[in-house]
Protein backbone atom coordinates (compact mmCIF):
# COMPACT_ATOMS: atom_id res chain seq x y z
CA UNK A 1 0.00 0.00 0.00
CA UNK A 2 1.55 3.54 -0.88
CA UNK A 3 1.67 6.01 2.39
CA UNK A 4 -0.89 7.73 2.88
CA UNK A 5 -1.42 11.21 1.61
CA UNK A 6 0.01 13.53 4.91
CA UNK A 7 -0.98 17.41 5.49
CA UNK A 8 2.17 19.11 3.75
CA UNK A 9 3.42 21.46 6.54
CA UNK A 10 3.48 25.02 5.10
CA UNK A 11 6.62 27.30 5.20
CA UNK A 12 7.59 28.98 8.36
CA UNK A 13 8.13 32.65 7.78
CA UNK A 14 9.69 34.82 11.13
CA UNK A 15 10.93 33.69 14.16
CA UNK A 16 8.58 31.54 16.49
CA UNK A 17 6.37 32.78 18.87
CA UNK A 18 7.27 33.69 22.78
CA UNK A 19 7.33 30.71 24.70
CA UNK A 20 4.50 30.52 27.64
CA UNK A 21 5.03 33.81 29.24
CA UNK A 22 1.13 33.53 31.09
CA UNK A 23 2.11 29.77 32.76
CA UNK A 24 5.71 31.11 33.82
CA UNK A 25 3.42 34.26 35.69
CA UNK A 26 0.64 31.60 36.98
CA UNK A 27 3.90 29.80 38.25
CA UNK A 28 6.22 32.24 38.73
CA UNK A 29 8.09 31.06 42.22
CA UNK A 30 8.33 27.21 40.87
CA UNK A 31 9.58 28.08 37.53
CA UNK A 32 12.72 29.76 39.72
CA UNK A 33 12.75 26.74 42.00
CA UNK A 34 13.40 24.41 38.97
CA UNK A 35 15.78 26.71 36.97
CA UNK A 36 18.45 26.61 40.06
CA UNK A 37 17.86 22.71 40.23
CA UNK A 38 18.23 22.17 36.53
CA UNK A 39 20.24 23.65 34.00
CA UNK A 40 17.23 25.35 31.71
CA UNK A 41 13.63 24.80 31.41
CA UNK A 42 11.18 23.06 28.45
CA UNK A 43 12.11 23.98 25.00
CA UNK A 44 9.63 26.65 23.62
CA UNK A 45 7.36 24.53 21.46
CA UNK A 46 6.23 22.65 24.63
CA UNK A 47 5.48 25.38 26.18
CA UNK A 48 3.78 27.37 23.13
CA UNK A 49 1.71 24.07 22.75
CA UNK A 50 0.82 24.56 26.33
CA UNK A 51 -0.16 28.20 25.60
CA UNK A 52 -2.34 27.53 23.16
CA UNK A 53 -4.05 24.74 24.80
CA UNK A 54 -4.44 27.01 27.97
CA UNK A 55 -5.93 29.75 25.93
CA UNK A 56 -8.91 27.57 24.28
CA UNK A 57 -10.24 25.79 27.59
CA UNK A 58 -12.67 27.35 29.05
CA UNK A 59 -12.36 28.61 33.05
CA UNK A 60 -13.16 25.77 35.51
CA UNK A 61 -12.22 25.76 39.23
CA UNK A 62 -13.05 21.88 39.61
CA UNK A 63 -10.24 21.28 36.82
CA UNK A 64 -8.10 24.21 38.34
CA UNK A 65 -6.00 21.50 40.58
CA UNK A 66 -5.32 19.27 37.85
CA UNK A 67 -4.63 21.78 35.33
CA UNK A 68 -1.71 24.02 37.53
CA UNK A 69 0.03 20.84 38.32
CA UNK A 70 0.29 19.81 34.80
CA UNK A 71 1.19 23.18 33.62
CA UNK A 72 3.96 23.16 36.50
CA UNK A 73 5.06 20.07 35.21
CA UNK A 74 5.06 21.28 31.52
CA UNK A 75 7.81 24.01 32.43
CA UNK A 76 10.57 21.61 32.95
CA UNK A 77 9.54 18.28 30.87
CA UNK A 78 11.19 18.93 27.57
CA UNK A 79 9.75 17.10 24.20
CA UNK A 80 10.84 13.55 24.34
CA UNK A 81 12.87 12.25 21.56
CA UNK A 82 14.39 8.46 21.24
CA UNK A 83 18.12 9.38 21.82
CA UNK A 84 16.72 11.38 25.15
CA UNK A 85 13.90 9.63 26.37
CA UNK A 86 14.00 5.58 27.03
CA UNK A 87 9.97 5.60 26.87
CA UNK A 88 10.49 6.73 23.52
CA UNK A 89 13.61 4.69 22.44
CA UNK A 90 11.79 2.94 19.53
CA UNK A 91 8.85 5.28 19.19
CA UNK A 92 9.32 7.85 16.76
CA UNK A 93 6.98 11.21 17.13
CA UNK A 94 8.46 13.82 15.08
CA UNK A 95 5.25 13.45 13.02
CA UNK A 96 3.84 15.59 16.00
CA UNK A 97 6.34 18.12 14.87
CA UNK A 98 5.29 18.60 11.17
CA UNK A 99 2.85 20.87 11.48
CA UNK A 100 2.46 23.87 13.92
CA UNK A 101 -0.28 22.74 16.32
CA UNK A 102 -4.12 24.60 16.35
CA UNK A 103 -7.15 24.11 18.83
CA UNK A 104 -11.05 23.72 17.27
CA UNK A 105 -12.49 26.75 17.29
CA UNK A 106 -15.78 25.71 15.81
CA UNK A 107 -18.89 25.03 17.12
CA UNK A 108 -19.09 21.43 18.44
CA UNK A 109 -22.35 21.18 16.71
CA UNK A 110 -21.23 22.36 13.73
CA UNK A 111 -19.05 19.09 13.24
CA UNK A 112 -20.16 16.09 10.87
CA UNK A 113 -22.12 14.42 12.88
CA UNK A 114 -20.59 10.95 14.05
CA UNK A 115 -22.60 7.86 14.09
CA UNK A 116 -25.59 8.00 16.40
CA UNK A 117 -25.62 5.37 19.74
CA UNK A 118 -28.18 2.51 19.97
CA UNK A 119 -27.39 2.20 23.77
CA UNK A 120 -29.55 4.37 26.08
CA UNK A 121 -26.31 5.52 28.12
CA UNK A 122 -23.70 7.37 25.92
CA UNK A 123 -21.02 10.01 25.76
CA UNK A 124 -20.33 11.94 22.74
CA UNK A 125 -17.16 14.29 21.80
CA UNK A 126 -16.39 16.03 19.11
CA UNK A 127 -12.91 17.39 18.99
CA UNK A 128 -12.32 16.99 22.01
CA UNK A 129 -15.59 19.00 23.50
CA UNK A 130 -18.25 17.08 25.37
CA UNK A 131 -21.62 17.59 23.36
CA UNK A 132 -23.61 15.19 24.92
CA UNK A 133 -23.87 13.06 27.93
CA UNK A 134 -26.92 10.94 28.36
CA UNK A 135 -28.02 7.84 30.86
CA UNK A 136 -28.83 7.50 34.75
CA UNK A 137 -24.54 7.36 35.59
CA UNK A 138 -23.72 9.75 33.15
CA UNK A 139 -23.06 13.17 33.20
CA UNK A 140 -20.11 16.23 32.80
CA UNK A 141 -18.23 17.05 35.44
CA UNK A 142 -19.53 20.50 35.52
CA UNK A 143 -23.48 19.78 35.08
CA UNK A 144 -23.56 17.25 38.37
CA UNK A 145 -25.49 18.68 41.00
CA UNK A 146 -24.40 19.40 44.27
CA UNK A 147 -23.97 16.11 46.59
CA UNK A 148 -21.61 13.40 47.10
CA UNK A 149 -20.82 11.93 43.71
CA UNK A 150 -20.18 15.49 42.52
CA UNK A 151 -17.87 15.75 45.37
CA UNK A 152 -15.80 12.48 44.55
CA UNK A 153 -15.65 13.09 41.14
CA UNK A 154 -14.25 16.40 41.77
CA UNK A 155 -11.74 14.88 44.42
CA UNK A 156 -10.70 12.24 41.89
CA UNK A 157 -9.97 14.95 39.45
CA UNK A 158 -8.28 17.11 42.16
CA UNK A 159 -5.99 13.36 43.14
CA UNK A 160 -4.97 12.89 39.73
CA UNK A 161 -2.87 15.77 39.71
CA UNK A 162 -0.25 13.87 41.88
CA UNK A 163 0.28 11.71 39.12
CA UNK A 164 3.98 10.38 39.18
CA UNK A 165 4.01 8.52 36.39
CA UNK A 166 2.74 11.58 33.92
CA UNK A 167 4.29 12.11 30.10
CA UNK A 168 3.69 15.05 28.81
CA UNK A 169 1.20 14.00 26.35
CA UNK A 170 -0.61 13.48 30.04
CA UNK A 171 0.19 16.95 31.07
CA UNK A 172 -0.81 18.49 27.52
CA UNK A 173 -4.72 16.78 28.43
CA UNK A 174 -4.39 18.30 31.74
CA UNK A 175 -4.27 21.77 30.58
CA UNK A 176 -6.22 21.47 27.29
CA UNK A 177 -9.36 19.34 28.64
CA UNK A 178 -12.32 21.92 28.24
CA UNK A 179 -14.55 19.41 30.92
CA UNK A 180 -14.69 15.70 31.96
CA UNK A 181 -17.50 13.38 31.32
CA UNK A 182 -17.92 11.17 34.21
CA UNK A 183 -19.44 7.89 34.85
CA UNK A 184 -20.35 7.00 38.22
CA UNK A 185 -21.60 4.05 38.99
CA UNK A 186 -23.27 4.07 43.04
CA UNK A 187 -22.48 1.42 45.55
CA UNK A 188 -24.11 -2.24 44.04
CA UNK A 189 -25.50 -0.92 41.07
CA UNK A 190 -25.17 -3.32 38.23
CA UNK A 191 -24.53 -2.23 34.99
CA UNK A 192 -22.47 -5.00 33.41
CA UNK A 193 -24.97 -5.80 31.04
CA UNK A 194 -26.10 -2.15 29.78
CA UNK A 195 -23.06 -0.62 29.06
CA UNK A 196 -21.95 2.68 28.73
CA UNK A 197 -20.69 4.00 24.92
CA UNK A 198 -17.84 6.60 24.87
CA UNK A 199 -17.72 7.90 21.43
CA UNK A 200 -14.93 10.55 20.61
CA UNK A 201 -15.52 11.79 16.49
CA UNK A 202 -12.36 13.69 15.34
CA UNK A 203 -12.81 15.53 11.62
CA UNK A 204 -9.37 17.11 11.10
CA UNK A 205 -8.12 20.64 10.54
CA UNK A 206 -8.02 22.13 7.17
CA UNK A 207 -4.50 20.56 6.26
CA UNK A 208 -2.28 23.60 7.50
CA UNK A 209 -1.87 22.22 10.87
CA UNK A 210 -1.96 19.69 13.16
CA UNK A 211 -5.60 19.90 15.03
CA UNK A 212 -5.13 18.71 18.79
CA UNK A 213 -8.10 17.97 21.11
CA UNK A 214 -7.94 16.67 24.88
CA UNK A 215 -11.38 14.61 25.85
CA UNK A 216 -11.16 13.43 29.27
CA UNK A 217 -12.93 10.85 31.24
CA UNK A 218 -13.35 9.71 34.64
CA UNK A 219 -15.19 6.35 35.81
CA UNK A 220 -15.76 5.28 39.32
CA UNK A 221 -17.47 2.46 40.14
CA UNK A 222 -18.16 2.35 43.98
CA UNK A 223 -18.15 -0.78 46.26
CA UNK A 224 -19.65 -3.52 45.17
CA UNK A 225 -20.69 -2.23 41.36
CA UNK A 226 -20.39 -3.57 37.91
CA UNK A 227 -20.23 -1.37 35.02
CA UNK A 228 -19.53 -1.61 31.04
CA UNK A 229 -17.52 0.78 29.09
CA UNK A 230 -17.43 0.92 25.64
CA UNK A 231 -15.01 3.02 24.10
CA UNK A 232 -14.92 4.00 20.43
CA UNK A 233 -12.52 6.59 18.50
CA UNK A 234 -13.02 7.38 15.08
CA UNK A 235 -12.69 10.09 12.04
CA UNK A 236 -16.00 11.74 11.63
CA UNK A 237 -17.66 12.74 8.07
CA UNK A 238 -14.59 12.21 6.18
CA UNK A 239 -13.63 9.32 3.43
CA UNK A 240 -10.03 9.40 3.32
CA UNK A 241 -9.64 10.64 7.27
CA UNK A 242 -8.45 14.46 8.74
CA UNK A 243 -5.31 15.48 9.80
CA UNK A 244 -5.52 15.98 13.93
CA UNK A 245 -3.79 14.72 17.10
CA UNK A 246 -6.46 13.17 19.34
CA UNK A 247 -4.96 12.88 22.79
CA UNK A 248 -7.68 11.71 25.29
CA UNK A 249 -7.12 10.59 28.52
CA UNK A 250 -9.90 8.08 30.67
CA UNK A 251 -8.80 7.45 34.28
CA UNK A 252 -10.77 4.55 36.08
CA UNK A 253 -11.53 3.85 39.09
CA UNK A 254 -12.24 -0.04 40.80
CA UNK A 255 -13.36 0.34 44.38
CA UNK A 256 -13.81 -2.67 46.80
CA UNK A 257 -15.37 -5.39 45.10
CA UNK A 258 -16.40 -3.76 41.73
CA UNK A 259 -15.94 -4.64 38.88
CA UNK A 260 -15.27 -2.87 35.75
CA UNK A 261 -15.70 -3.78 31.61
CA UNK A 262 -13.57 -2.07 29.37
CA UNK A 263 -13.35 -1.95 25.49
CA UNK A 264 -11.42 0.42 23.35
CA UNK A 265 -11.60 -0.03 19.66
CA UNK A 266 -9.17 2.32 18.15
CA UNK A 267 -10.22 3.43 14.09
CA UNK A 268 -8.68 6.84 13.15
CA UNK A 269 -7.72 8.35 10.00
CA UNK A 270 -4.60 6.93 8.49
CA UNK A 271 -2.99 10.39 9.13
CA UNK A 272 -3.92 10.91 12.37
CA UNK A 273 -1.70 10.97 15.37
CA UNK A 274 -2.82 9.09 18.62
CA UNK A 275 -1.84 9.61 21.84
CA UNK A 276 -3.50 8.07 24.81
CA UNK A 277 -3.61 7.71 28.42
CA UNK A 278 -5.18 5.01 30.65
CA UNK A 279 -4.77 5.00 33.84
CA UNK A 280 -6.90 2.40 36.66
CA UNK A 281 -6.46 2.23 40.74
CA UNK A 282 -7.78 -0.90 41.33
CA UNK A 283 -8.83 -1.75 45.43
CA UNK A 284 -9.64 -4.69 47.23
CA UNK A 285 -11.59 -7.84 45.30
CA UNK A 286 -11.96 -5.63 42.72
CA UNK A 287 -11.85 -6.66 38.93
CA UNK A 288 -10.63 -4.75 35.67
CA UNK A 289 -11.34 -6.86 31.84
CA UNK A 290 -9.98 -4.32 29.14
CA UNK A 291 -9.79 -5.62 25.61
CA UNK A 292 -7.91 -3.18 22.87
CA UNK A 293 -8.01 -3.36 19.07
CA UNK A 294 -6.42 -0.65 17.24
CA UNK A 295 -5.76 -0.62 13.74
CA UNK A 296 -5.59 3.54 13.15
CA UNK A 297 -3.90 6.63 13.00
CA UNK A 298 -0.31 7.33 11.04
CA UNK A 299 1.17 7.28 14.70
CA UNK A 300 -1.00 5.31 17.56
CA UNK A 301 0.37 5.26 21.42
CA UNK A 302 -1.27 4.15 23.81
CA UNK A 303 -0.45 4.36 28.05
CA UNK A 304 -2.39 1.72 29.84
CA UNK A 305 -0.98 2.36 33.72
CA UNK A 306 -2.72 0.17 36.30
CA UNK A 307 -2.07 -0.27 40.11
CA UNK A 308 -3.52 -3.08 42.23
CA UNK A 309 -4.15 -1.11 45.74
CA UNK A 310 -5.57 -4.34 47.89
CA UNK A 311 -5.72 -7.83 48.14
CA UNK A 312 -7.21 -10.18 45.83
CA UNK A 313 -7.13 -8.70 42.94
CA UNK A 314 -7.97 -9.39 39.69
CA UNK A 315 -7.19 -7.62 36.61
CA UNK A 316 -7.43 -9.11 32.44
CA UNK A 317 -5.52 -7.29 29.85
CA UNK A 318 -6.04 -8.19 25.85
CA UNK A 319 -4.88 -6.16 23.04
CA UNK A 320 -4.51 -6.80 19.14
CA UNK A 321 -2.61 -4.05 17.16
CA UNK A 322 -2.82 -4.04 13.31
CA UNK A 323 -0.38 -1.76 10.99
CA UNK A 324 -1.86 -2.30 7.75
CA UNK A 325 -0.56 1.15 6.35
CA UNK A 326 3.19 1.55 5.69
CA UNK A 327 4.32 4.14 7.84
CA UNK A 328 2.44 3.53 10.99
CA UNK A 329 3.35 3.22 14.51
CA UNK A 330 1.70 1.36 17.05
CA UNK A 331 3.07 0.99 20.61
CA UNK A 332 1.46 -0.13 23.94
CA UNK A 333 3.60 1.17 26.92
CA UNK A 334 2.14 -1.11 29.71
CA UNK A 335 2.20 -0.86 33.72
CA UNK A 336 0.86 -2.79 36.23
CA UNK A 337 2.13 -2.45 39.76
CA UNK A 338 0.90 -5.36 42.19
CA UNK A 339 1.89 -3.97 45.92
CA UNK A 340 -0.89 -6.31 47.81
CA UNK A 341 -0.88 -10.18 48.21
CA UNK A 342 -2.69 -12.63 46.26
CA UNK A 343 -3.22 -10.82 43.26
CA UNK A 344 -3.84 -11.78 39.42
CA UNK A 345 -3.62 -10.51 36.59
CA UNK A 346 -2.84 -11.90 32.77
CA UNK A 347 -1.67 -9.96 29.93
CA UNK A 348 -1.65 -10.93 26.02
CA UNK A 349 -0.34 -8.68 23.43
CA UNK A 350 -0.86 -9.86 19.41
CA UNK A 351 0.34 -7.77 16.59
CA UNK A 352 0.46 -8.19 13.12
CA UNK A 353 3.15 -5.79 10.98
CA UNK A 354 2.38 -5.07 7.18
CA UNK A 355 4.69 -3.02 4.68
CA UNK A 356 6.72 -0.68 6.59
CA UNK A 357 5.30 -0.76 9.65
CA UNK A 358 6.28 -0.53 12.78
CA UNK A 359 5.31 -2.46 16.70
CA UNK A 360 6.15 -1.43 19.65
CA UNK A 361 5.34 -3.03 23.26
CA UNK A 362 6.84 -2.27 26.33
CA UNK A 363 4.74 -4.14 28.88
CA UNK A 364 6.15 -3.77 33.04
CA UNK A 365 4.64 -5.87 35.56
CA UNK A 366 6.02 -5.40 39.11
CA UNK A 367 5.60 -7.35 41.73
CA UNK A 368 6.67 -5.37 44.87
CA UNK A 369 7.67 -6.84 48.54
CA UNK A 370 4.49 -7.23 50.07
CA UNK A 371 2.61 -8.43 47.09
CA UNK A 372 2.93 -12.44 48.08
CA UNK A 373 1.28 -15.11 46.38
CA UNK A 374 0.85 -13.09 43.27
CA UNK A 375 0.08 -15.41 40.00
CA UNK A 376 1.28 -12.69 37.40
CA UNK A 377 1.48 -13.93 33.30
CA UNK A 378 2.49 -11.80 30.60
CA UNK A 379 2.58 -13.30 26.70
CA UNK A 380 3.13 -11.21 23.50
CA UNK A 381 2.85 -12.75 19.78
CA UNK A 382 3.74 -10.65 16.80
CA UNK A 383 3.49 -11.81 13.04
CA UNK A 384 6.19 -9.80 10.65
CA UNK A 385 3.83 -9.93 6.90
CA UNK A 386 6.92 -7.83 5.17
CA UNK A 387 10.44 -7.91 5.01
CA UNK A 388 10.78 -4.05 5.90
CA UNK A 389 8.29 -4.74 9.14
CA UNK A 390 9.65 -3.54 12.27
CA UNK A 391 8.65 -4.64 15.79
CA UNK A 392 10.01 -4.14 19.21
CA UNK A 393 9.15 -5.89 22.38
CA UNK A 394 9.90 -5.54 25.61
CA UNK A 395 8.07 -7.68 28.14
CA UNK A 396 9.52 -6.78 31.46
CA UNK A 397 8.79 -8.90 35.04
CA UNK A 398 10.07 -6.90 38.15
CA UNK A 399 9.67 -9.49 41.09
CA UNK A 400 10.88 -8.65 44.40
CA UNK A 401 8.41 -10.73 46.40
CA UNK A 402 9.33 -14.03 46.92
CA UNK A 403 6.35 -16.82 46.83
CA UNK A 404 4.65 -15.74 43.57
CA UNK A 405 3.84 -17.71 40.30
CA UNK A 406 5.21 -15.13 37.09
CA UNK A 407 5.89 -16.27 34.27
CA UNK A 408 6.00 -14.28 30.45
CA UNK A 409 6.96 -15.15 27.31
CA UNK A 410 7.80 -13.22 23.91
CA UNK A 411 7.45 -14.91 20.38
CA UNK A 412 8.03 -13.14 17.10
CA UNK A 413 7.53 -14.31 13.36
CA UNK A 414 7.48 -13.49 9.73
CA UNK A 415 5.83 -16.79 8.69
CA UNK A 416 2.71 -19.19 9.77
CA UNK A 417 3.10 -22.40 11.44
CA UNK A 418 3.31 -24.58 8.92
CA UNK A 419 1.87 -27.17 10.59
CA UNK A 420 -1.07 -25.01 10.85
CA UNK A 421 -1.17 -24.10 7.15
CA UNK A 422 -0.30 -28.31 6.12
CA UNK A 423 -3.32 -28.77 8.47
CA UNK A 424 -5.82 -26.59 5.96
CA UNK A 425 -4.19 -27.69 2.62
CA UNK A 426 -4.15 -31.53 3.91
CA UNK A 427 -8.04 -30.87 3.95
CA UNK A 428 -8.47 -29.53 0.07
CA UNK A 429 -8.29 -25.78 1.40
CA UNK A 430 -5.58 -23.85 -1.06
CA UNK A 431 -2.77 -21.80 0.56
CA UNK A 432 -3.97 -18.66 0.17
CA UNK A 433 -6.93 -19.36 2.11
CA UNK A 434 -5.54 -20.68 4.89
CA UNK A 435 -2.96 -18.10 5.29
CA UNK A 436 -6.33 -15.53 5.11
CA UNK A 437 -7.95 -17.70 7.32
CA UNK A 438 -5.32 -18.09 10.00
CA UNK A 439 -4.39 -14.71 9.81
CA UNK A 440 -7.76 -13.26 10.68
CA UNK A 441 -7.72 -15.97 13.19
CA UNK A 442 -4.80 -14.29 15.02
CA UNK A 443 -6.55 -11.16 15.90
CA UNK A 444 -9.96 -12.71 16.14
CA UNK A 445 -8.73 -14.56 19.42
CA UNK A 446 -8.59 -10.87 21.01
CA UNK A 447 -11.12 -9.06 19.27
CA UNK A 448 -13.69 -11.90 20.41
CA UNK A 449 -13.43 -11.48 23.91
CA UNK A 450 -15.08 -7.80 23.24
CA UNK A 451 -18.43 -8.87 25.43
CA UNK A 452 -20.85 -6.69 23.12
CA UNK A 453 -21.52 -8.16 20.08
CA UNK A 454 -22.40 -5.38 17.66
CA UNK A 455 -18.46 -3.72 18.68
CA UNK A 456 -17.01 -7.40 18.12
CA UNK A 457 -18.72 -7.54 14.83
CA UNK A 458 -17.86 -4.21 13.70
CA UNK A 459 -14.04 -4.94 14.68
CA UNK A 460 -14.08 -8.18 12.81
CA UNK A 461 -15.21 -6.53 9.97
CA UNK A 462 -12.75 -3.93 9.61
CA UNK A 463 -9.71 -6.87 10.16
CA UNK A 464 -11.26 -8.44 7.36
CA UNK A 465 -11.04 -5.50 5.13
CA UNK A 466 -7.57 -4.44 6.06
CA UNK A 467 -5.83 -7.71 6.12
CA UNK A 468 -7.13 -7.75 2.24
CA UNK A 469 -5.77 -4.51 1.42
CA UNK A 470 -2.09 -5.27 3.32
CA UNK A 471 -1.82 -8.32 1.18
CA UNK A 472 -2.43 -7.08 -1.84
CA UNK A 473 -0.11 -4.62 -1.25
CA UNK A 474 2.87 -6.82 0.55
């Protein structure tokens, strides 16, 4: 397949703009604090990126917390690249850099209009602003009325500026998020079955820079509940896809004994840029499912940070990546921190790599002293369909307890089993078949645990197509 046709970045004429003169004022005593710890401060585009972003949210004192500790941050994290940053070592982002970077100034309604919802609770964005939130748990940040789950929400917001693990694509969301859409889920209720559909529609700028939009979203499901999430990101209106950076973040929260259901089905344009954050506190009893497919955007990263805060916990990770387009990135930075005994968790990573593409996963599991008894597993299996494929894994146990059952494994490939493929042909099906068939079997194995059939369906779908076009193309 030939690359796909990118937004030519215009000419730069003049010098660039100041850097962020209004966040060095809003921070004035910590920006000298960290200039006479450190040698300088963020290079300018950071912080004109942050300026901008500052500039199109709208006022809000709940997000106030969040957003000066992230614009704090911003003043000494400099853009990473992969000589300077290890995160980034194999991830390569200067696609961010192409264009200069703009905010959507028009009218959310004014947007194509996405694909409507068949389920009764749902949460629409468009670029990045919250246009509708609709169902009995559902709601923006700013609309819930006074009362306690206004007050946690707010509180959760207000935590997650202490953060320690942030990037700065985390701290760009901090300070660009006009509002957060919140699901909260009360104490027992049960939701499992009636889930909850996230939809975030992206259409693109008008090709002379990089559109950037910051949805944010906060679940909490209190003790005892069960809830559904399912989370969908897509081009809006467009054929051939727009040229934007979507860079959402959805921070989850498990209390004591809930239990939480999470899809993500990632579909943008083919010259989109994707940038993502995860994060999920998990407490005691509690259970997390998430199951990823992502086959979009030029460049796709995704965060997925998790922490096990009690005992007995459970938490199910399954993602299938899919570069089909030559070109494109796709990289799972992974994180789960056990600190409590008897936990679980299992991981699998697939990932098939077409043309020039290029894999990335860097999955961490660690185990810490007190976290006994933990029965940790961690796989990752990546097909290589071209010769100029590129992947890079990383699968990464950090054990320091010491009665635990861990084990991971790592296998990479540019051809089928052939026993598989004997197995087809010994039955009258040709080769070409059975290589089609047993490649769409590869990333049906994760795409099938989706638990909502008209998502799985969809997903299947759309491997079907693509694995066609990436081998007539290979």
């Amino acid at each position: 397949m030939s690359p796909p046709s990118l937004c030519a970045a215009p000419p730069r004429a003049g010098p660039p703009p100041p850097p962020l003169l209004r966040l060095r004022r809003r921070a004035a005593s910590s920006v000298a604090a960290s200039r006479a710890a450190a040698p300088s401060v963020s290079d300018d585009l950071v912080l004109r990126i942050a300026e901008q972003l500052e500039d199109a949210a709208p006022s809000s004192p709940l997000l106030d917390p969040l957003r000066s500790a992230s614009a704090l941050s911003l003043l000494t994290t400099p853009w990473p690249t992969r000589r300077s940053n290890e995160a980034f070592r194999f991830t390569d982002i200067s696609y961010l850099r192409s264009l200069p970077i703009s905010t959507p100034t028009r009218t959310p309604g004014l947007a194509p209009p996405p694909p409507s919802s068949d389920l009764e609770s749902h949460v629409l964005f468009s670029d990045g602003r919250l246009v509708a939130a609709s169902g009995a748990h559902v709601s923006a940040l700013a609309d819930m009325p006074p009362g306690h789950a206004r007050d946690r929400a707010a509180a959760a917001v207000a935590a997650s500026a202490r953060f320690s693990h942030r990037d700065i694509f985390y701290d760009f969301n901090a300070v660009g998020a006009s509002d957060v859409a919140v699901v909260y889920v009360p104490e027992w209720a049960k939701m499992a079955d009636d889930p909850v559909h996230i939809m975030f529609a992206y259409s693109g700028s008008d090709g002379a820079s990089l559109m950037m939009s910051n949805p944010r979203v906060l679940v909490i499901a209190e003790k005892g509940a069960e809830v559904a999430i399912v989370e969908e990101h897509f081009g809006a209106g467009e054929e051939d896809g727009g040229c934007y950076w979507a860079n959402p973040v959805v921070d989850i929260i498990v209390e004591e004994g809930a239990r939480v259901v999470h899809s993500y089905v990632q579909r943008q344009s083919p010259a989109a840029a994707h940038t993502k954050w995860t994060t999920v506190q998990q407490n005691t009893s509690s259970k997390y499912e998430f199951v990823e497919v992502s086959t979009g955007a030029r460049l796709n990263r995704h965060n997925l940070h998790i922490q096990q805060l009690g005992p007995e916990t459970e938490t199910e990770l399954s993602t299938f990546h899919l570069t089909s387009q030559n070109k494109q990135i796709h990289d799972l930075h992974s994180r789960l921190i056990l600190d409590h005994p008897r936990g679980f968790s299992r991981q699998l990573h697939k990932l098939i790599a077409c043309g020039t593409g290029n894999g990335i996963f860097d999955g961490n599991i660690q185990v810490n002293r007190y976290a006994q008894q933990t029965d940790a597993g961690q796989q990752t299996k990546c097909l290589l369909l071209s010769p100029k494929a590129v992947v890079n894994v990383k699968p990464n146990l950090q054990i320091i307890a010491d009665d635990v059952k861990c084990t991971h494994g790592a296998a990479i490939s540019g051809d089928l089993d052939p026993n598989e493929l004997f197995y087809f042909q010994a039955r009258g099906v040709d080769a070409k078949t059975a290589t089609d068939a047993l490649l769409f079997s590869f990333g049906a194995q994760v795409i099938n645990r989706i638990p909502f059939k008209a998502v799985e369906k969809k997903a299947l779908a759309q491997l079907k197509e693509l694995l066609a076009v990436s081998r007539q193309n290979n």
